[in-house]
PDB file of N, CA and C in Angstrom:
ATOM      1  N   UNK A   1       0.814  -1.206   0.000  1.00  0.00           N
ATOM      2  CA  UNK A   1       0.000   0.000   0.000  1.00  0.00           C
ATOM      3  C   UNK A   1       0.857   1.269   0.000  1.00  0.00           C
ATOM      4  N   UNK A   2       1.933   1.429   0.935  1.00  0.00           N
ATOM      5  CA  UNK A   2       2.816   2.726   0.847  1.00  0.00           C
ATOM      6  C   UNK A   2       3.077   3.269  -0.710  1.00  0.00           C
ATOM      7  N   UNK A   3       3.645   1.730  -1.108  1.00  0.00           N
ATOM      8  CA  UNK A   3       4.217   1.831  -2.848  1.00  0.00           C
ATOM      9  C   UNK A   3       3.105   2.367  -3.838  1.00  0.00           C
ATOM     10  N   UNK A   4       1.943   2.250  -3.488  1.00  0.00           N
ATOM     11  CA  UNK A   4       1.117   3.155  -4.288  1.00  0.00           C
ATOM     12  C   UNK A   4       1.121   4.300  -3.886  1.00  0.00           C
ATOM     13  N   UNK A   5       1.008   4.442  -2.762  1.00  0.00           N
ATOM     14  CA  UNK A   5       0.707   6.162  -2.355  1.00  0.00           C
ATOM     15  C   UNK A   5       2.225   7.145  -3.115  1.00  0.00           C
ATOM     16  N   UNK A   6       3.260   6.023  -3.005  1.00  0.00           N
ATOM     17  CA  UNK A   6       4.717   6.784  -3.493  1.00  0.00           C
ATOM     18  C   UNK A   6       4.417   7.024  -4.675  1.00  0.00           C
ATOM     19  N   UNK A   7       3.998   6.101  -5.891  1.00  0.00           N
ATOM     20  CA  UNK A   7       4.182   5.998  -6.761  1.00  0.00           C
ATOM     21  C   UNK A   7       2.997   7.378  -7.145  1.00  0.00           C
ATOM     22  N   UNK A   8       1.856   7.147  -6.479  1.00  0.00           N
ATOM     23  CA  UNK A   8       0.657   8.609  -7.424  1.00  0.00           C
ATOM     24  C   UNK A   8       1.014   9.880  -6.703  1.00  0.00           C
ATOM     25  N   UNK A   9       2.623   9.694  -5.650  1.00  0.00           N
ATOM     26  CA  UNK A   9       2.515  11.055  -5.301  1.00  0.00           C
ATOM     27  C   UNK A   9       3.932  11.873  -6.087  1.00  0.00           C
ATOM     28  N   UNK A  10       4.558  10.624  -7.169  1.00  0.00           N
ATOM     29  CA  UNK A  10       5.227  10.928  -8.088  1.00  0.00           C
ATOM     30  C   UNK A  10       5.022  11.413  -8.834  1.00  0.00           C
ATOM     31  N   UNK A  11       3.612  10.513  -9.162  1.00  0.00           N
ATOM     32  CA  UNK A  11       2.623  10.671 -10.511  1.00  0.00           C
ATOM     33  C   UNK A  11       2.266  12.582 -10.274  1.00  0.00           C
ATOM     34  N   UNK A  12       1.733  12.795  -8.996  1.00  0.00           N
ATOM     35  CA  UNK A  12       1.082  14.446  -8.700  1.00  0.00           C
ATOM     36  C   UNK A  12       1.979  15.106  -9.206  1.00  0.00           C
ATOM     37  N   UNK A  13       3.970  14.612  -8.243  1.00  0.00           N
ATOM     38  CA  UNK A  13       4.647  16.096  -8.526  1.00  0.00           C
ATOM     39  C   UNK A  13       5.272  15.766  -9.852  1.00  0.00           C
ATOM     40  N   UNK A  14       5.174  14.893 -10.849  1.00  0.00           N
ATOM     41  CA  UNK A  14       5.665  14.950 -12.130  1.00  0.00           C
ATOM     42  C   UNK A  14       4.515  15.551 -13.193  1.00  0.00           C
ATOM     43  N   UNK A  15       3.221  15.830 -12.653  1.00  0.00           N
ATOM     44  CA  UNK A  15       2.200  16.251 -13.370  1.00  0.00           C
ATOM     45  C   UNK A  15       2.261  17.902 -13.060  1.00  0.00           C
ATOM     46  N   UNK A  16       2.234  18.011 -12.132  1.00  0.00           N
ATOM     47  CA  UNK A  16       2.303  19.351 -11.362  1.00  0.00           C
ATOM     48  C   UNK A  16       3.188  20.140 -11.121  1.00  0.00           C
ATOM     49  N   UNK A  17       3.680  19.792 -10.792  1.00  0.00           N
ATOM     50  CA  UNK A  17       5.197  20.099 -10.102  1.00  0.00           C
ATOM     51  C   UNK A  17       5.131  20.494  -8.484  1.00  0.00           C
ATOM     52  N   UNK A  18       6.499  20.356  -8.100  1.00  0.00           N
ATOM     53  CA  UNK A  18       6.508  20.180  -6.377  1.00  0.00           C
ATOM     54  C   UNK A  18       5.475  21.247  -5.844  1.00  0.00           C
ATOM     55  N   UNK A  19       5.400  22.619  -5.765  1.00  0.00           N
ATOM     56  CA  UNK A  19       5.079  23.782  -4.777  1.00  0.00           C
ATOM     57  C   UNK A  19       3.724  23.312  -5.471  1.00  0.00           C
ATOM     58  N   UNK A  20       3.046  23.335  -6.104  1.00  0.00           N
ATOM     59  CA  UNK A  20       1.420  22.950  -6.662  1.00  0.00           C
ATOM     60  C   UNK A  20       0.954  21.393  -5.674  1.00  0.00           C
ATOM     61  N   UNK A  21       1.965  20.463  -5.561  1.00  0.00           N
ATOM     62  CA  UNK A  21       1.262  18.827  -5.536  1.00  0.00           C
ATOM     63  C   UNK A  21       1.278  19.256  -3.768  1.00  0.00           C
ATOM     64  N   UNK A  22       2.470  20.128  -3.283  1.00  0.00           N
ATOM     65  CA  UNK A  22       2.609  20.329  -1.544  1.00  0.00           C
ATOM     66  C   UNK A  22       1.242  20.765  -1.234  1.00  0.00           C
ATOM     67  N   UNK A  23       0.812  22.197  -1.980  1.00  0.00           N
ATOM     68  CA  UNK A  23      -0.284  22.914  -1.508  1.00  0.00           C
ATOM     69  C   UNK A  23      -1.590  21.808  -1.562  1.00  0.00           C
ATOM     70  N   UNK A  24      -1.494  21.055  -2.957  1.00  0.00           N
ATOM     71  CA  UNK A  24      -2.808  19.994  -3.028  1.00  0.00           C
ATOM     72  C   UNK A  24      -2.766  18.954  -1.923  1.00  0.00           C
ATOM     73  N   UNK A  25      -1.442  18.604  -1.809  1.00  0.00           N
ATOM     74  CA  UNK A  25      -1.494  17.645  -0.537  1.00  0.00           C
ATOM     75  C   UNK A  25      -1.976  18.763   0.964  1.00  0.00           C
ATOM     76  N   UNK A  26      -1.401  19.522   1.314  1.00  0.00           N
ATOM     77  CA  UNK A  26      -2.139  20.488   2.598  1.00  0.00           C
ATOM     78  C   UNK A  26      -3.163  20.819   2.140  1.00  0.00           C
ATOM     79  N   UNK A  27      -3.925  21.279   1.182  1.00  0.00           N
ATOM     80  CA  UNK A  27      -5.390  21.336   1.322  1.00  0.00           C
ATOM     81  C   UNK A  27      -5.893  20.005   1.228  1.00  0.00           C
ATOM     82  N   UNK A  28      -5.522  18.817   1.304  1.00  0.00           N
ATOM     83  CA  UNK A  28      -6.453  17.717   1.164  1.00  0.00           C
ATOM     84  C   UNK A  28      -6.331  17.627   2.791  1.00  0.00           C
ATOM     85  N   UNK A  29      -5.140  17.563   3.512  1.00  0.00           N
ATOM     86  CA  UNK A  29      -5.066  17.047   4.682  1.00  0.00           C
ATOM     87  C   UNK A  29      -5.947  18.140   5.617  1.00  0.00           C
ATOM     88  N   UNK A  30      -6.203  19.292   5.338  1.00  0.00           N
ATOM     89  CA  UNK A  30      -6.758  20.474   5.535  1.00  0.00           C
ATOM     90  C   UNK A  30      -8.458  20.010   5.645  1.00  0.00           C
ATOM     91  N   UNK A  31      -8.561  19.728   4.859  1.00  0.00           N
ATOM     92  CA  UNK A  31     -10.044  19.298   4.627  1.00  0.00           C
ATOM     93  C   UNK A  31     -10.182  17.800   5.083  1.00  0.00           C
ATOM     94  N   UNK A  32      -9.710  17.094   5.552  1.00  0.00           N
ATOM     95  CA  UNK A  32     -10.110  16.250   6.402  1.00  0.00           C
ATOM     96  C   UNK A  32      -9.877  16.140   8.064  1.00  0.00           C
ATOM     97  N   UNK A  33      -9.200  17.120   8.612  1.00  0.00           N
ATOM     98  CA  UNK A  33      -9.144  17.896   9.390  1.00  0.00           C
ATOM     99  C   UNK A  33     -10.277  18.379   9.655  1.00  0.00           C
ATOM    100  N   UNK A  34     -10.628  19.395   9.173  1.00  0.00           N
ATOM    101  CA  UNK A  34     -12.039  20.312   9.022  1.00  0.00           C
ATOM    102  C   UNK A  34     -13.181  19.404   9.192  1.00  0.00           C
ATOM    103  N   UNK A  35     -12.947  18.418   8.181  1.00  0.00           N
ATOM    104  CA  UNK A  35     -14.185  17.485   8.338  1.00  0.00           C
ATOM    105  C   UNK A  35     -14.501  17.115   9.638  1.00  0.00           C
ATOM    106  N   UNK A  36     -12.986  15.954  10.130  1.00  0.00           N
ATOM    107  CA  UNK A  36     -13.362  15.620  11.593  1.00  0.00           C
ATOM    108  C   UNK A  36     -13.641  16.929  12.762  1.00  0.00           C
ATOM    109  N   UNK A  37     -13.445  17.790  12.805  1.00  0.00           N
ATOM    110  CA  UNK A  37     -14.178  19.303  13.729  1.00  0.00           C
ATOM    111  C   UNK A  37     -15.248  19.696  13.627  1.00  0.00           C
ATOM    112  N   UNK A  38     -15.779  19.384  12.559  1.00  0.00           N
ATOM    113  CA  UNK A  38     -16.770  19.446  12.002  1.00  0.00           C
ATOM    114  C   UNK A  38     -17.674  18.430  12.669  1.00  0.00           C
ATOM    115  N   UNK A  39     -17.636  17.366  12.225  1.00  0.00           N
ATOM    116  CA  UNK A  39     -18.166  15.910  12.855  1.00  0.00           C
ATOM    117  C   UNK A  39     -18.164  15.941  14.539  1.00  0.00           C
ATOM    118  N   UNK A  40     -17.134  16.267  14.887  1.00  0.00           N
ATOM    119  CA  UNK A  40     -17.129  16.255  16.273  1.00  0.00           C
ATOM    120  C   UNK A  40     -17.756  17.278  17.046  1.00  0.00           C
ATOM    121  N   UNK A  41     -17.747  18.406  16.550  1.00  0.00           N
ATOM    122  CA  UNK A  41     -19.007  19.661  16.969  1.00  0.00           C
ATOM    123  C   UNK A  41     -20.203  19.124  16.879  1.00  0.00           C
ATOM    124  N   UNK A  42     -20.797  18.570  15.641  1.00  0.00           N
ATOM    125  CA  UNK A  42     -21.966  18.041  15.948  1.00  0.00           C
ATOM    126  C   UNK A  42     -22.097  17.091  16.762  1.00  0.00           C
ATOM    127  N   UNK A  43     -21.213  16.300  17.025  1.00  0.00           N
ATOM    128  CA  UNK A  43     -21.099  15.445  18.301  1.00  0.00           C
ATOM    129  C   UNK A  43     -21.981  15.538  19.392  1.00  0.00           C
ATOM    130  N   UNK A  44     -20.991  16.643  19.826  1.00  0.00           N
ATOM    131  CA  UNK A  44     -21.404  17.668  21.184  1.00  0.00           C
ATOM    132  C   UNK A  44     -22.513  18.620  21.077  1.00  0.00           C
ATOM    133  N   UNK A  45     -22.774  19.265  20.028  1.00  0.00           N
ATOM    134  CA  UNK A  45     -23.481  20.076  20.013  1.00  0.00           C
ATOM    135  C   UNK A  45     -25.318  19.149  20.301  1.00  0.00           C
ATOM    136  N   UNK A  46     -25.040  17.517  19.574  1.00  0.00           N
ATOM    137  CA  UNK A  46     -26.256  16.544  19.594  1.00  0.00           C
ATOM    138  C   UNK A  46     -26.312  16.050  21.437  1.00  0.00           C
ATOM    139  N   UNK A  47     -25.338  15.916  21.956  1.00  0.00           N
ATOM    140  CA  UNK A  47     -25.538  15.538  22.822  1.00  0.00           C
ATOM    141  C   UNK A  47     -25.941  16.616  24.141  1.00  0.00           C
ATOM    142  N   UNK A  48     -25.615  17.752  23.869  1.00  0.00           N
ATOM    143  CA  UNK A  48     -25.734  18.926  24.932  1.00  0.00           C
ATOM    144  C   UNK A  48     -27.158  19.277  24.525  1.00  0.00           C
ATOM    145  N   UNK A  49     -27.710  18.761  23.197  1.00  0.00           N
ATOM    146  CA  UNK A  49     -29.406  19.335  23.094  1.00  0.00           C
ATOM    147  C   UNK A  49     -30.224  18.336  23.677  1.00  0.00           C
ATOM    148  N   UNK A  50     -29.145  17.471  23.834  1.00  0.00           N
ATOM    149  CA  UNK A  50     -30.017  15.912  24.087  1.00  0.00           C
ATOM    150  C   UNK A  50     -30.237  15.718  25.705  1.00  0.00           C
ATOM    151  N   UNK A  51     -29.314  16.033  26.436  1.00  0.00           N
ATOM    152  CA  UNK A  51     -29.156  16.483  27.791  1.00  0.00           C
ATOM    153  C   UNK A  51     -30.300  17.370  28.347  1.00  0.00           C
ATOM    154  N   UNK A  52     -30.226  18.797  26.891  1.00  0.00           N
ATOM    155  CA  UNK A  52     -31.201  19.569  28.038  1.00  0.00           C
ATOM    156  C   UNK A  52     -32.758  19.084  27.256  1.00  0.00           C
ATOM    157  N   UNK A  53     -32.874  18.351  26.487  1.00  0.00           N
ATOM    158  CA  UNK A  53     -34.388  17.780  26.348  1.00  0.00           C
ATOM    159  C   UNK A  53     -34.835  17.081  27.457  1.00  0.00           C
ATOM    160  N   UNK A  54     -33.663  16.324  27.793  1.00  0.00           N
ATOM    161  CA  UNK A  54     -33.586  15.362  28.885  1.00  0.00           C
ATOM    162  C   UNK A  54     -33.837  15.820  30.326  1.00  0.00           C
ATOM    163  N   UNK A  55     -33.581  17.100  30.404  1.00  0.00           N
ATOM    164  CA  UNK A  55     -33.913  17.512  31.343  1.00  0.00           C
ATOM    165  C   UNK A  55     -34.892  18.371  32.242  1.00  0.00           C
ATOM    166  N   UNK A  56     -35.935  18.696  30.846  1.00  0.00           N
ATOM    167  CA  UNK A  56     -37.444  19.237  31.435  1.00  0.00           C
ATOM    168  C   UNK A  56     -38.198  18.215  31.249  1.00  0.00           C
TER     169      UNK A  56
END
């Protein structure tokens, strides 16, 4: 599995070139980041409404 990830992240910076495939790689890791904060706010935000339903 590594050997693929090496090989299409050859494939990016030989398509792209380095400073373009870096930024695409930090905005991907960027946005799955975001995602999980995302996910996890609603988390909390479901369970703190759920609490105070729960509680009248």
């Amino acid at each position: 599995m590594p050997i693929v990830i090496l090989v299409l992240l050859a494939i990016l910076i030989g398509t792209l070139g380095f400073w373009e495939a870096l930024g695409a790689l930090i905005g991907a890791a960027a946005l799955v980041a975001l995602f999980w904060i995302v996910l996890a706010a609603t988390i909390v935000f479901a369970i703190i409404w759920g609490l105070r339903r729960l509680g009248r």
